[in-house]
C-alpha atoms as a PDB file:
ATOM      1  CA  UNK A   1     103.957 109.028 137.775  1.00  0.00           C
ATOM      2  CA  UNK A   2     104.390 106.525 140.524  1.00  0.00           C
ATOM      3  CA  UNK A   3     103.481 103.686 138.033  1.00  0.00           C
ATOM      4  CA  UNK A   4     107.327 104.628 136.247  1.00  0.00           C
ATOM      5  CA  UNK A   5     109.139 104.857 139.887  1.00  0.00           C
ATOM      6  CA  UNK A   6     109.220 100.967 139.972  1.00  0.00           C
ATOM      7  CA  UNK A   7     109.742 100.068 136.542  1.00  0.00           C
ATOM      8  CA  UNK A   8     112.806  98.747 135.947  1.00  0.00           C
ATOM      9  CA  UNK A   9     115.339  99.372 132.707  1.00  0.00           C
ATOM     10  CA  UNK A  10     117.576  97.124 130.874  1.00  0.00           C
ATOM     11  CA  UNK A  11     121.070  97.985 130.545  1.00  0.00           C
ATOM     12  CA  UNK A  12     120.662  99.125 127.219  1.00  0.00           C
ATOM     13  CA  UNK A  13     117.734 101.527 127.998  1.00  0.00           C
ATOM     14  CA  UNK A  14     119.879 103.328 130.807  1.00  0.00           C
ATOM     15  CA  UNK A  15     122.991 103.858 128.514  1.00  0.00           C
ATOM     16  CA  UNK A  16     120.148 105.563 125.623  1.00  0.00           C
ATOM     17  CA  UNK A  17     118.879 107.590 128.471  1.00  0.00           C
ATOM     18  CA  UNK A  18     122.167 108.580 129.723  1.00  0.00           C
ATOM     19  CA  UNK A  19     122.956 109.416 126.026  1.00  0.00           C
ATOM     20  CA  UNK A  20     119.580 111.243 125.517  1.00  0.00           C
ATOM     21  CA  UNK A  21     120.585 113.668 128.663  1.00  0.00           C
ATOM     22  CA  UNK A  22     124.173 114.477 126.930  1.00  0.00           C
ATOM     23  CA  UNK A  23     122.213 115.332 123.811  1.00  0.00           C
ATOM     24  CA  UNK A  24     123.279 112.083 121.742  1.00  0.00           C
ATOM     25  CA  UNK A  25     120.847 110.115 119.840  1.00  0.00           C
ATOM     26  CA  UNK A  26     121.854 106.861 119.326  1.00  0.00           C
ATOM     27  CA  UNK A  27     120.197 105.467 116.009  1.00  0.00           C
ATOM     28  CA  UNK A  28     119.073 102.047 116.122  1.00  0.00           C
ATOM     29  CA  UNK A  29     117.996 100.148 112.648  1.00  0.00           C
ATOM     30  CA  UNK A  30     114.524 100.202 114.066  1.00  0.00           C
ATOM     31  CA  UNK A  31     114.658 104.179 114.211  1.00  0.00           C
ATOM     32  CA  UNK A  32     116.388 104.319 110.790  1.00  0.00           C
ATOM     33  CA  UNK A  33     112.988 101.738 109.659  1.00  0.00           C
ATOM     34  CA  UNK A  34     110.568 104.039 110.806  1.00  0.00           C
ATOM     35  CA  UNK A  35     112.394 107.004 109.581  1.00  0.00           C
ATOM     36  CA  UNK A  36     112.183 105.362 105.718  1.00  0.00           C
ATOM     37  CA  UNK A  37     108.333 105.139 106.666  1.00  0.00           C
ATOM     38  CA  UNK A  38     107.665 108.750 107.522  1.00  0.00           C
ATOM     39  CA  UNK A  39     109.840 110.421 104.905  1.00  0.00           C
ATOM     40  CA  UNK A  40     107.269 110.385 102.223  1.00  0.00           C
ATOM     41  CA  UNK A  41     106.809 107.775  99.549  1.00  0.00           C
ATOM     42  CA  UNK A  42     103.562 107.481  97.586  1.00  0.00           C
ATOM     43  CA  UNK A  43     102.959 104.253  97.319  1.00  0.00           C
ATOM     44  CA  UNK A  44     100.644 102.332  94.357  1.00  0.00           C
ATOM     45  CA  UNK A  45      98.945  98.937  94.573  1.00  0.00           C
ATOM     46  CA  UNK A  46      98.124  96.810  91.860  1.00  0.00           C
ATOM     47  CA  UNK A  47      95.587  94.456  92.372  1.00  0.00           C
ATOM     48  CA  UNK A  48      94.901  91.908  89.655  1.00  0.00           C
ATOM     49  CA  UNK A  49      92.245  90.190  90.567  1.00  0.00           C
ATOM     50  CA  UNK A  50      89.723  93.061  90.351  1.00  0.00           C
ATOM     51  CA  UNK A  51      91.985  95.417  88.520  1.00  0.00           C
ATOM     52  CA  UNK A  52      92.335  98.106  90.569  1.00  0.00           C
ATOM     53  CA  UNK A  53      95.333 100.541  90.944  1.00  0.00           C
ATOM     54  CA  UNK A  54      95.220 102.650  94.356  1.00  0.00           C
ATOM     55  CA  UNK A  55      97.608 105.123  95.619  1.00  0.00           C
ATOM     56  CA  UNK A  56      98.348 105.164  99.284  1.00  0.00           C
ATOM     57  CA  UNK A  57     100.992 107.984 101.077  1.00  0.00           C
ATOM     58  CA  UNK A  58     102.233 105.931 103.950  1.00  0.00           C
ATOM     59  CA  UNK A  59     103.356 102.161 103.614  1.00  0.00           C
ATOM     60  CA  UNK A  60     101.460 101.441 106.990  1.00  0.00           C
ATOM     61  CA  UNK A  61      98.009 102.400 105.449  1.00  0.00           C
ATOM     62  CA  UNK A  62      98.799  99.654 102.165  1.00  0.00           C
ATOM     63  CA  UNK A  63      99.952  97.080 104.950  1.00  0.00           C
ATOM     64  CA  UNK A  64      96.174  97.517 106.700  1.00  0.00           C
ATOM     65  CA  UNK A  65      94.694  97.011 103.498  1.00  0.00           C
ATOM     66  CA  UNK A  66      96.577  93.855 101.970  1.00  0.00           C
ATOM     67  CA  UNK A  67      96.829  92.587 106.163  1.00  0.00           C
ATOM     68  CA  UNK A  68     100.439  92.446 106.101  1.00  0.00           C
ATOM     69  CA  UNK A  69     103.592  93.459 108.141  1.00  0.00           C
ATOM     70  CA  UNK A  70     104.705  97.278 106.893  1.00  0.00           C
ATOM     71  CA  UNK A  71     108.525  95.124 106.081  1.00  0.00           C
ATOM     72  CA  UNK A  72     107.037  92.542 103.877  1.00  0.00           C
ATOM     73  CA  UNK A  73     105.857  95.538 101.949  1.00  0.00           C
ATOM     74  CA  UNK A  74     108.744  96.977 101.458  1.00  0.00           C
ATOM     75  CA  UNK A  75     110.770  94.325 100.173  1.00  0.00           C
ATOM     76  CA  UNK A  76     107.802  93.864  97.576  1.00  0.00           C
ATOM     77  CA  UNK A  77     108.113  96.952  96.633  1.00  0.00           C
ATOM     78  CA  UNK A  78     112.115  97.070  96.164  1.00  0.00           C
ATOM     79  CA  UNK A  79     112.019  93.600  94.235  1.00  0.00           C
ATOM     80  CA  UNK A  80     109.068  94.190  91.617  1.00  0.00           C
ATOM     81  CA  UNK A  81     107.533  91.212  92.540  1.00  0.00           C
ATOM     82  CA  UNK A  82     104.030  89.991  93.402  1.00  0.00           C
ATOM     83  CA  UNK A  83     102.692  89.812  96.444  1.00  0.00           C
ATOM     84  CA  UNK A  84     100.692  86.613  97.199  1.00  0.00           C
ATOM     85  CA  UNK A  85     100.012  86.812  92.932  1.00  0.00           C
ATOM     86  CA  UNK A  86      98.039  89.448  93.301  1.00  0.00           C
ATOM     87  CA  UNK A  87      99.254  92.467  94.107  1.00  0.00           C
ATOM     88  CA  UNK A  88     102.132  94.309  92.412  1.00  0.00           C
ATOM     89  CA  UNK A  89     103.709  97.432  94.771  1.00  0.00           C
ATOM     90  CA  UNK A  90     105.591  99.823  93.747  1.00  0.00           C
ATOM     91  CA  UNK A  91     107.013 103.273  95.673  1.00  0.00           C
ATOM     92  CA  UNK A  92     108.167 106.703  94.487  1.00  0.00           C
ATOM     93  CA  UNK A  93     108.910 109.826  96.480  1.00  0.00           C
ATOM     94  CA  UNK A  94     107.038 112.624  96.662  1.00  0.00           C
END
């Protein structure tokens, strides 16, 4: 605990905490981001070099298997293009 006593806060961090303590969440676009991650989307990769198709339930998981940001995915996947020509992404919920 002493590690946090000398840690010091931006003034953005105090005004969330001061907002936490009243029992408002303030909802950043990073928050709503993550929220769109966790809510559920099966996602399916199609690779055409080797012709696979795999189905993945979290957007993070396909980003550790193509090597690429969880974002980049996600605009892939909501413009039915190809990623780097060889992968085609596409996401529906569950």
């Amino acid at each position: 605990m002493l590690k946090f006593n000398n840690r010091k806060l931006s003034y953005e961090a105090l005004a969330n905490l001061k907002l936490a303590k009243k029992g408002i969440v303030s909802i950043s676009p990073l928050r709503r981001i993550n929220h769109l991650l966790a809510t559920g989307h099966i996602t399916t990769v199609i690779n055409k070099k080797d012709n696979s198709i795999k189905v993945y339930d979290y957007i993070r998981t396909v980003s550790r298997y193509i090597g690429i940001n969880h974002t980049t995915i996600l605009n892939y996947s909501n413009t039915n293009k190809w990623l780097k020509d060889t992968y085609f992404i596409t996401r529906n919920k569950k």
